[in-house]
N, C-alpha and C. Protein backbone atom coordinates (compact mmCIF):
# COMPACT_ATOMS: atom_id res chain seq x y z
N UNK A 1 61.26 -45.82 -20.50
CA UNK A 1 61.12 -44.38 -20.42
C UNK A 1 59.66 -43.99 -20.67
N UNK A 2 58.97 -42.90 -20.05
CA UNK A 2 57.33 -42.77 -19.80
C UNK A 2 57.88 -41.43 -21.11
N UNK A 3 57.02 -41.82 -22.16
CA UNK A 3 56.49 -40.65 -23.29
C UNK A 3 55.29 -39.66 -22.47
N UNK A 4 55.94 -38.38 -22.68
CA UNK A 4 55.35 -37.40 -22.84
C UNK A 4 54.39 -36.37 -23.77
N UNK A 5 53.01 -36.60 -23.61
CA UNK A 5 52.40 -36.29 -25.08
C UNK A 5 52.34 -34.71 -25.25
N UNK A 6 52.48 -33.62 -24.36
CA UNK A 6 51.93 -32.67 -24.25
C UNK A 6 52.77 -31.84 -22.93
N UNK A 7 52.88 -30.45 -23.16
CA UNK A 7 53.66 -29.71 -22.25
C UNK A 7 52.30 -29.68 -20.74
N UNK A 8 51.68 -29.79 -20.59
CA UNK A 8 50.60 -29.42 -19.26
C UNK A 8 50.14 -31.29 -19.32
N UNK A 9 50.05 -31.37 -18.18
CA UNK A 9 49.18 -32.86 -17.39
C UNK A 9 47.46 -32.46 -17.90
N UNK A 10 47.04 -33.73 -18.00
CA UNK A 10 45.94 -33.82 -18.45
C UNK A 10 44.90 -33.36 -17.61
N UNK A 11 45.03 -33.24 -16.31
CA UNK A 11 44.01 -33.02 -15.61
C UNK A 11 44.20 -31.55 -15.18
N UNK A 12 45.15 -31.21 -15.84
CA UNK A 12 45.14 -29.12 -15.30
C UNK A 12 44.13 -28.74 -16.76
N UNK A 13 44.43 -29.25 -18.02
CA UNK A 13 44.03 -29.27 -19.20
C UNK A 13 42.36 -29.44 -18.69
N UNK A 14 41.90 -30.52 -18.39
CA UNK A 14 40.44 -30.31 -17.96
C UNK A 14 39.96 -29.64 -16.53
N UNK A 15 40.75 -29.48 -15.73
CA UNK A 15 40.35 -28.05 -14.31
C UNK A 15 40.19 -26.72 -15.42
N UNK A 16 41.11 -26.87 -16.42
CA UNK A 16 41.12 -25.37 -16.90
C UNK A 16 39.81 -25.16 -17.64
N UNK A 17 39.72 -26.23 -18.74
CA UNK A 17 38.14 -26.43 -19.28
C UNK A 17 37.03 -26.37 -18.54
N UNK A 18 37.07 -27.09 -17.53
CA UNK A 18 36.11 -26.47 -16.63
C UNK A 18 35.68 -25.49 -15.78
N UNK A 19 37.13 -24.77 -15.41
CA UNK A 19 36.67 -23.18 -14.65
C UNK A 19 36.30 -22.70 -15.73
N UNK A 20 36.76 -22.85 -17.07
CA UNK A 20 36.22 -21.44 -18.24
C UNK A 20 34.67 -21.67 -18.55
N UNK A 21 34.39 -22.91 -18.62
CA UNK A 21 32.45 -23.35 -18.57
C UNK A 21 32.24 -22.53 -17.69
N UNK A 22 32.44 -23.22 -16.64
CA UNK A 22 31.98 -22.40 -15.01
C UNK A 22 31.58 -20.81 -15.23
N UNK A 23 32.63 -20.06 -15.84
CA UNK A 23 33.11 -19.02 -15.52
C UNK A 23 31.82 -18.38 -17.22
N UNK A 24 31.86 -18.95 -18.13
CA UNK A 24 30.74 -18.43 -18.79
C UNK A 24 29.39 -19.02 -18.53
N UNK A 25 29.21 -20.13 -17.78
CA UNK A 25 27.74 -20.12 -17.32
C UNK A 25 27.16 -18.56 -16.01
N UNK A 26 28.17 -18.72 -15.37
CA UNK A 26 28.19 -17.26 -14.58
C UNK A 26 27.60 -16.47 -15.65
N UNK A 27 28.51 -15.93 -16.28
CA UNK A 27 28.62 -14.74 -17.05
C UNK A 27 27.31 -15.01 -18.24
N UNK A 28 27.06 -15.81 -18.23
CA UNK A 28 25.53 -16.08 -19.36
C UNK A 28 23.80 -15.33 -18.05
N UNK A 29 24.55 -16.09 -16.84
CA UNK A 29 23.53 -15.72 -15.80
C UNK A 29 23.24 -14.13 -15.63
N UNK A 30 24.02 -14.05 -15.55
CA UNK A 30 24.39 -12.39 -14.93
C UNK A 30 23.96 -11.61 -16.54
N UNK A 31 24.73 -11.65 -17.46
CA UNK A 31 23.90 -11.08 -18.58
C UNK A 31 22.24 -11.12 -19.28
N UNK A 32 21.69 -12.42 -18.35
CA UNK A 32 19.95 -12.69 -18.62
C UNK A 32 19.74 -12.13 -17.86
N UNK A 33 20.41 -11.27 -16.62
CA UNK A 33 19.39 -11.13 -15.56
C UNK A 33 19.95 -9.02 -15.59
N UNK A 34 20.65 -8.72 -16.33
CA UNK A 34 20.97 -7.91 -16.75
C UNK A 34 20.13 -7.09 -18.29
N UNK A 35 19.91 -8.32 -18.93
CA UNK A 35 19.12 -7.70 -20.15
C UNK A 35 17.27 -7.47 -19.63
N UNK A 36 17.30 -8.62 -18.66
CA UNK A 36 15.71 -8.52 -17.96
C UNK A 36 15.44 -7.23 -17.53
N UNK A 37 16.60 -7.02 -16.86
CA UNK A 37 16.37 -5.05 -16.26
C UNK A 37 16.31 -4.47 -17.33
N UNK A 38 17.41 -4.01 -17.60
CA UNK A 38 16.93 -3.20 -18.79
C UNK A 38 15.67 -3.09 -19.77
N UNK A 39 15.15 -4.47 -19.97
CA UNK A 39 13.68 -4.62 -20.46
C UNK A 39 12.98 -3.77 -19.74
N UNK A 40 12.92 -4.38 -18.88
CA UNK A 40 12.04 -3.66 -17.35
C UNK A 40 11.91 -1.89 -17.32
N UNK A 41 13.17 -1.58 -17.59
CA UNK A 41 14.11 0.21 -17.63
C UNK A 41 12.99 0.74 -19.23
N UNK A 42 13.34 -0.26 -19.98
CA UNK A 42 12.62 0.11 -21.31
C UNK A 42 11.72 0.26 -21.23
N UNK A 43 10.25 -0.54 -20.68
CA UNK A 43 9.31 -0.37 -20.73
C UNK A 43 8.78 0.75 -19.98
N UNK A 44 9.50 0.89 -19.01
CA UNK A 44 9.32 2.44 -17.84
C UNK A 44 9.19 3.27 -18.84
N UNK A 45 10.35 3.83 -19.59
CA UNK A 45 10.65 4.83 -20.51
C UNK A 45 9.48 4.68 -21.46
N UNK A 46 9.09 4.15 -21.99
CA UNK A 46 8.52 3.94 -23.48
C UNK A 46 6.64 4.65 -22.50
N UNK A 47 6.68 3.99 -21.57
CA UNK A 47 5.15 4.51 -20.94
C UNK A 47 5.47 6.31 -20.56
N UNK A 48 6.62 6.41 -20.15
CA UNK A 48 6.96 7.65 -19.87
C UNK A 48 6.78 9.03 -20.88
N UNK A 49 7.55 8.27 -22.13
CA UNK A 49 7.36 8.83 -23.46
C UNK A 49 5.56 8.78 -24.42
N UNK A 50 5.52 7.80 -24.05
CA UNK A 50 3.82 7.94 -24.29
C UNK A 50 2.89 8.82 -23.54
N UNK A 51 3.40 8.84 -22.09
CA UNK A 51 2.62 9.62 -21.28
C UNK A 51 2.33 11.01 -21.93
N UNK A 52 3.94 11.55 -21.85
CA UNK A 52 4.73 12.63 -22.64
C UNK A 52 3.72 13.12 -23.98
N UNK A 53 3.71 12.45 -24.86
CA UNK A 53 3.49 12.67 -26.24
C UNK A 53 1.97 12.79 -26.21
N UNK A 54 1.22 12.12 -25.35
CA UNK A 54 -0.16 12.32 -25.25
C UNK A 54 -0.42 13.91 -24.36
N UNK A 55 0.39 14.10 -23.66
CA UNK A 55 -0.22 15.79 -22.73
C UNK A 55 0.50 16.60 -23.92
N UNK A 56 1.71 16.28 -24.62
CA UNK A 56 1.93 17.28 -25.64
C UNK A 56 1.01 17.73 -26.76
N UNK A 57 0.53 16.92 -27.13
CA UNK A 57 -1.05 16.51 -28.05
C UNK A 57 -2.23 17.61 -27.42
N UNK A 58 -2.17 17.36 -26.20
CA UNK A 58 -3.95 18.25 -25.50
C UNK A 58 -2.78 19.82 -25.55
N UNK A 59 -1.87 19.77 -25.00
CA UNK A 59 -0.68 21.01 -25.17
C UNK A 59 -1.11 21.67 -26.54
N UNK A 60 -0.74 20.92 -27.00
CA UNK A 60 -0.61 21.64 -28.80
C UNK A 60 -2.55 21.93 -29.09
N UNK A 61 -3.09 21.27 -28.84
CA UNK A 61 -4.45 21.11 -29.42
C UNK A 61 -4.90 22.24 -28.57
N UNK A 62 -4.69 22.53 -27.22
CA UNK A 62 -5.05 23.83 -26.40
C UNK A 62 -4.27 25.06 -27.48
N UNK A 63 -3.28 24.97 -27.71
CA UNK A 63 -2.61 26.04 -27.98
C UNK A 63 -3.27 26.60 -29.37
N UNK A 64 -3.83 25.52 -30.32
CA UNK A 64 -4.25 25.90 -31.45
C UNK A 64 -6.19 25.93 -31.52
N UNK A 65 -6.43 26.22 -29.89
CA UNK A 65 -7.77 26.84 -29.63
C UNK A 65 -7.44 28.30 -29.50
N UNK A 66 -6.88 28.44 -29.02
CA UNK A 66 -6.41 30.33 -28.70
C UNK A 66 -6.23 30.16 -26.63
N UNK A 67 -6.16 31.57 -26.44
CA UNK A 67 -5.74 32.02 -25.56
C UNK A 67 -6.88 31.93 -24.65
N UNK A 68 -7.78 32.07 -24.74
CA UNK A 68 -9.27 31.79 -23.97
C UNK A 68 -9.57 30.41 -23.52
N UNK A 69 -8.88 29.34 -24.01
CA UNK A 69 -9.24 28.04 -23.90
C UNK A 69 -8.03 27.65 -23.11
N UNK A 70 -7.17 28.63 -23.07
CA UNK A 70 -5.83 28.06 -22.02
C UNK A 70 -6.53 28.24 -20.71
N UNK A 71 -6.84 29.91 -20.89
CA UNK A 71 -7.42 30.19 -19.43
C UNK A 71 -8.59 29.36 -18.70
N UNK A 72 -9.06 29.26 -19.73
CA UNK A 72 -10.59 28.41 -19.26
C UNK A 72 -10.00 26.92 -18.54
N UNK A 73 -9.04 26.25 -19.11
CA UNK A 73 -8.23 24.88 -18.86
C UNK A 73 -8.16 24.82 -17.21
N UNK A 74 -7.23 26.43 -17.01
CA UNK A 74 -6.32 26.37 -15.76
C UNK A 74 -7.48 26.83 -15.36
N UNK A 75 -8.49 27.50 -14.90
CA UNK A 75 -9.53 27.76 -14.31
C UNK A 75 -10.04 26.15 -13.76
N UNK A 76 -10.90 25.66 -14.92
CA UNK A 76 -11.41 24.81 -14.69
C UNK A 76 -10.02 23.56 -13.75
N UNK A 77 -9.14 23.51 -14.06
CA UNK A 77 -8.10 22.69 -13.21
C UNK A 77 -8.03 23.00 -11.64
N UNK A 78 -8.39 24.67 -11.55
CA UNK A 78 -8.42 24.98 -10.27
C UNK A 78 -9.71 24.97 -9.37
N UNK A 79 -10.60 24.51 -10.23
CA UNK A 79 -11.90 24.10 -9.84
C UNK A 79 -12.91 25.13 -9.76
N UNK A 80 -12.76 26.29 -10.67
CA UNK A 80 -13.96 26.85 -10.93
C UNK A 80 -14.64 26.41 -12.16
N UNK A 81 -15.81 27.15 -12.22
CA UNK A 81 -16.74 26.76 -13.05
C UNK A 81 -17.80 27.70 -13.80
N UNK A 82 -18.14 27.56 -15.01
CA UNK A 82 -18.67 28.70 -15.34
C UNK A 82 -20.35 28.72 -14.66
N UNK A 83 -20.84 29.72 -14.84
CA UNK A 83 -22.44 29.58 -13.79
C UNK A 83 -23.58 29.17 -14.70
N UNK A 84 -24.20 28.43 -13.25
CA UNK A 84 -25.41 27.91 -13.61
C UNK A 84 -24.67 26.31 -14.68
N UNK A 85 -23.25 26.27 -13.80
CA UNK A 85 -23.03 24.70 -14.45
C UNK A 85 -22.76 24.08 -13.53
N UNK A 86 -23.18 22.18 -13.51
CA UNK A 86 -22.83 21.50 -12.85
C UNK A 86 -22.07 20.78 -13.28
N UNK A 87 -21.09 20.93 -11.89
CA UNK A 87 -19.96 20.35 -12.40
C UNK A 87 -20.00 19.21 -11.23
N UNK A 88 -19.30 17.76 -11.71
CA UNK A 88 -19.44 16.18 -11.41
C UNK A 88 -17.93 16.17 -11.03
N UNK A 89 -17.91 15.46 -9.46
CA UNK A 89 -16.43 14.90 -9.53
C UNK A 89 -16.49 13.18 -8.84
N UNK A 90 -15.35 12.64 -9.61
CA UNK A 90 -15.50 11.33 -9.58
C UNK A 90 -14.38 11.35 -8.51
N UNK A 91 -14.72 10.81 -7.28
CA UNK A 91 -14.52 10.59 -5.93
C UNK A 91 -14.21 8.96 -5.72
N UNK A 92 -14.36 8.29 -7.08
CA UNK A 92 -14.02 7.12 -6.94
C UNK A 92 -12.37 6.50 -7.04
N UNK A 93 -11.33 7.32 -7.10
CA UNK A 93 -10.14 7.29 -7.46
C UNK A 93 -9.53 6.91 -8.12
N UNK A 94 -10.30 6.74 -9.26
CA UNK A 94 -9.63 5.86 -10.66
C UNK A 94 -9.38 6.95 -11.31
């Protein structure tokens, strides 16, 4: 009479061990290449927020010149100039 050690055959026992490897080497892949983006997403944001926090800075620092130094800002942004000044533009595109 052939003894039986175990309810499942030995070789479904290791197919099964091996789709579940399989199946978390996948899933290890896909989560490195998932946390890489998001790195990627993070660093966008974080330059975004720096960008941010630096024009809020000249924002605030205009605002606590007064009301004359706003106007003068958007003037000068629109490309006038006060007289008898030369004004320089860098045409080099940096």
């Amino acid at each position: 009479m052939h003894k039986r050690h175990g309810l499942l055959p030995r070789w479904l026992l290791v197919a099964a061990f091996l789709g579940l490897c399989g199946y978390l080497f996948v899933s290890l892949i896909h989560y490195q290449v998932s946390i890489g983006s998001k790195q990627q997403e993070l660093l966008s944001v974080q330059s975004q927020l720096s960008n941010q926090l630096t024009e809020n800075a000249e924002l605030s620092n205009t605002l606590d010149q007064g009301e004359d130094a706003i106007i003068e800002r958007y003037a000068r942004e629109q490309g006038y100039a006060k007289p008898n000044e030369r004004v320089f533009v860098d045409i080099s595109g940096k």
